[in-house]
Structure formats: C-alpha cells, structure tokens
N, C-alpha and C. Protein backbone atom coordinates (compact mmCIF):
# COMPACT_ATOMS: atom_id res chain seq x y z
N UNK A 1 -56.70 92.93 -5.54
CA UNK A 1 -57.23 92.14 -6.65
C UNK A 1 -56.54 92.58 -7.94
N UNK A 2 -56.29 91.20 -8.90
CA UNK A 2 -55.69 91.85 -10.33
C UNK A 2 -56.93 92.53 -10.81
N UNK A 3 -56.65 94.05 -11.49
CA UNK A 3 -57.67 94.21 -12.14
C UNK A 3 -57.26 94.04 -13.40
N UNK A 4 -58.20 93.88 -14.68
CA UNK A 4 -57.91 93.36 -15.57
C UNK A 4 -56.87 92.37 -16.35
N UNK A 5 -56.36 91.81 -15.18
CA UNK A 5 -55.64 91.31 -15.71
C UNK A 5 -55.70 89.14 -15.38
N UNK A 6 -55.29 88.69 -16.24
CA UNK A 6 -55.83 87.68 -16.41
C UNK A 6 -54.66 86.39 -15.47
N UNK A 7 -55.24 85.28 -14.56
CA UNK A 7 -54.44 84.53 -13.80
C UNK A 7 -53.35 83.91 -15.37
N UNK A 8 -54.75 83.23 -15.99
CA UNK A 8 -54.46 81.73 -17.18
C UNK A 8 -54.54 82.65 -18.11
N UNK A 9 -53.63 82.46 -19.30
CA UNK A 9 -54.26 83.17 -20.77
C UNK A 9 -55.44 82.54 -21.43
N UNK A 10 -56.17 82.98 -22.31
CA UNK A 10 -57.43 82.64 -22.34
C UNK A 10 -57.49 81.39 -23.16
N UNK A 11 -56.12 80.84 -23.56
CA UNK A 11 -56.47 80.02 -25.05
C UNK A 11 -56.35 78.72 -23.69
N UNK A 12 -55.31 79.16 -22.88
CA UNK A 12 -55.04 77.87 -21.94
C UNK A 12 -56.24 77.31 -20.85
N UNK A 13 -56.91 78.69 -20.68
CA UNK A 13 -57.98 78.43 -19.62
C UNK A 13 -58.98 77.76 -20.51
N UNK A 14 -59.07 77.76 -21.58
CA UNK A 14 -60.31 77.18 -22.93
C UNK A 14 -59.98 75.59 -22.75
N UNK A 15 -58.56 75.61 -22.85
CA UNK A 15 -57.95 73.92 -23.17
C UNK A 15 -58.32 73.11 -21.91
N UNK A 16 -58.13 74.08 -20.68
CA UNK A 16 -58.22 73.33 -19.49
C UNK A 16 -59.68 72.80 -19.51
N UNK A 17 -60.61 74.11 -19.50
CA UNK A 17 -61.91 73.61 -19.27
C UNK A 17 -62.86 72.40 -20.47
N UNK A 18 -62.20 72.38 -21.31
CA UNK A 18 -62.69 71.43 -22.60
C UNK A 18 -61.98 70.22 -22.23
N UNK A 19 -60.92 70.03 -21.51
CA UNK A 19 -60.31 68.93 -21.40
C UNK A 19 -61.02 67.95 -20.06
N UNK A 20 -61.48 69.06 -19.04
CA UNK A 20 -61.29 68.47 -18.04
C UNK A 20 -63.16 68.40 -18.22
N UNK A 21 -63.53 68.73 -18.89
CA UNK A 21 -65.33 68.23 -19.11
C UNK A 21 -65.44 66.96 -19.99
N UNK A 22 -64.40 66.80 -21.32
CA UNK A 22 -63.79 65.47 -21.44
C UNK A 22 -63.54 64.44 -20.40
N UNK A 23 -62.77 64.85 -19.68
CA UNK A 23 -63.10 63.78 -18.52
C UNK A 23 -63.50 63.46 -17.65
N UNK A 24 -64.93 64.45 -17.38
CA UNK A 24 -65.98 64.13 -16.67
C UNK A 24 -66.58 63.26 -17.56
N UNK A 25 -67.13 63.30 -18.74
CA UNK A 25 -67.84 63.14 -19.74
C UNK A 25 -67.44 61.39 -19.45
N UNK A 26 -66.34 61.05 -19.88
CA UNK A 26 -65.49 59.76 -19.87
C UNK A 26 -65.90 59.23 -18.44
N UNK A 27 -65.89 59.49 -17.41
CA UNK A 27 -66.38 59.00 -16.03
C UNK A 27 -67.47 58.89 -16.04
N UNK A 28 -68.22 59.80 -16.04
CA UNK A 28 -70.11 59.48 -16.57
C UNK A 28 -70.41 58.37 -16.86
N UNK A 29 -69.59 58.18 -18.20
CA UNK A 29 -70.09 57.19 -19.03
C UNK A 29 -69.61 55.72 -18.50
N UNK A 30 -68.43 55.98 -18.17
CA UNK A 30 -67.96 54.81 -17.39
C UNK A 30 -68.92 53.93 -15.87
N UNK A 31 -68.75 55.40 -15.48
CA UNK A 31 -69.90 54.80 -14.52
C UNK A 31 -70.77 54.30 -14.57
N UNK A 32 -71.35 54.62 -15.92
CA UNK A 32 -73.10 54.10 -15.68
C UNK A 32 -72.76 52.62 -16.66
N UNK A 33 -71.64 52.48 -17.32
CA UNK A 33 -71.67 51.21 -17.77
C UNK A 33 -71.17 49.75 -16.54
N UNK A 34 -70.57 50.28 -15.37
CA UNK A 34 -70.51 49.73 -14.48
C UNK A 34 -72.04 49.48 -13.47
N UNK A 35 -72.35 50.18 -13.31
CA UNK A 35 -74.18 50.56 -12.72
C UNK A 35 -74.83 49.94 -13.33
N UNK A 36 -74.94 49.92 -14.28
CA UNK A 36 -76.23 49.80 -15.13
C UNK A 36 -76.76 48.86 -14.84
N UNK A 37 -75.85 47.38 -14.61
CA UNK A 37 -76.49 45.71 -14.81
C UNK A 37 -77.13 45.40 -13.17
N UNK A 38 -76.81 46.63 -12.08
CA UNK A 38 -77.16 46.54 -11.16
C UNK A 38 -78.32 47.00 -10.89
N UNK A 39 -78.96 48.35 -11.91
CA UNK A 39 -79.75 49.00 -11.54
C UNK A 39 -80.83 48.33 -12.41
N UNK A 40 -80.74 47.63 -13.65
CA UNK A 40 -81.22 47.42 -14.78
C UNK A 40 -81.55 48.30 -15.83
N UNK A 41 -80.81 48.94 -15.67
CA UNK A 41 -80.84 49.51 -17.06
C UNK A 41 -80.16 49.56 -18.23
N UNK A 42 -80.45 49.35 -19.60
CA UNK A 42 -79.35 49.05 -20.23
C UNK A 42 -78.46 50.16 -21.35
N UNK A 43 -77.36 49.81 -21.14
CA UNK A 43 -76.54 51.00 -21.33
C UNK A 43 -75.68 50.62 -22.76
C-alpha cells in the first residue's frame, strides 16, 4: 500500500469530484423533467 502518499493530487481529486456531482445533479434534473408528466407531478 502507498503510505502517505497520494494516487490524484488533491486540487485534481476536488475538480473531479465537484464536476462529476455536477453531472449527476444535471441527470437528476433531467430525469425528473422527462418523468414527471408521467407520474404527475409537476416539475
């Protein structure tokens, strides 16, 4: 095992994880605006 030592540097592992919850976030939303008129709810 690395010990202390890091795979990603930390600024890159920050960008990844903010980016890629951005585009969960963006699918979410997408989704439920596709859903919605089926389920009735309004979005």
């Amino acid at each position: 095992m690395l010990a202390g030592r890091s795979v990603l540097p930390d600024r890159l592992a920050g960008a990844l994880v903010f980016l890629t919850s951005g585009a969960v976030l963006v699918l979410e939303i997408v989704g439920l605006r596709l859903v919605a008129p089926y389920v009735g709810t309004s979005a």
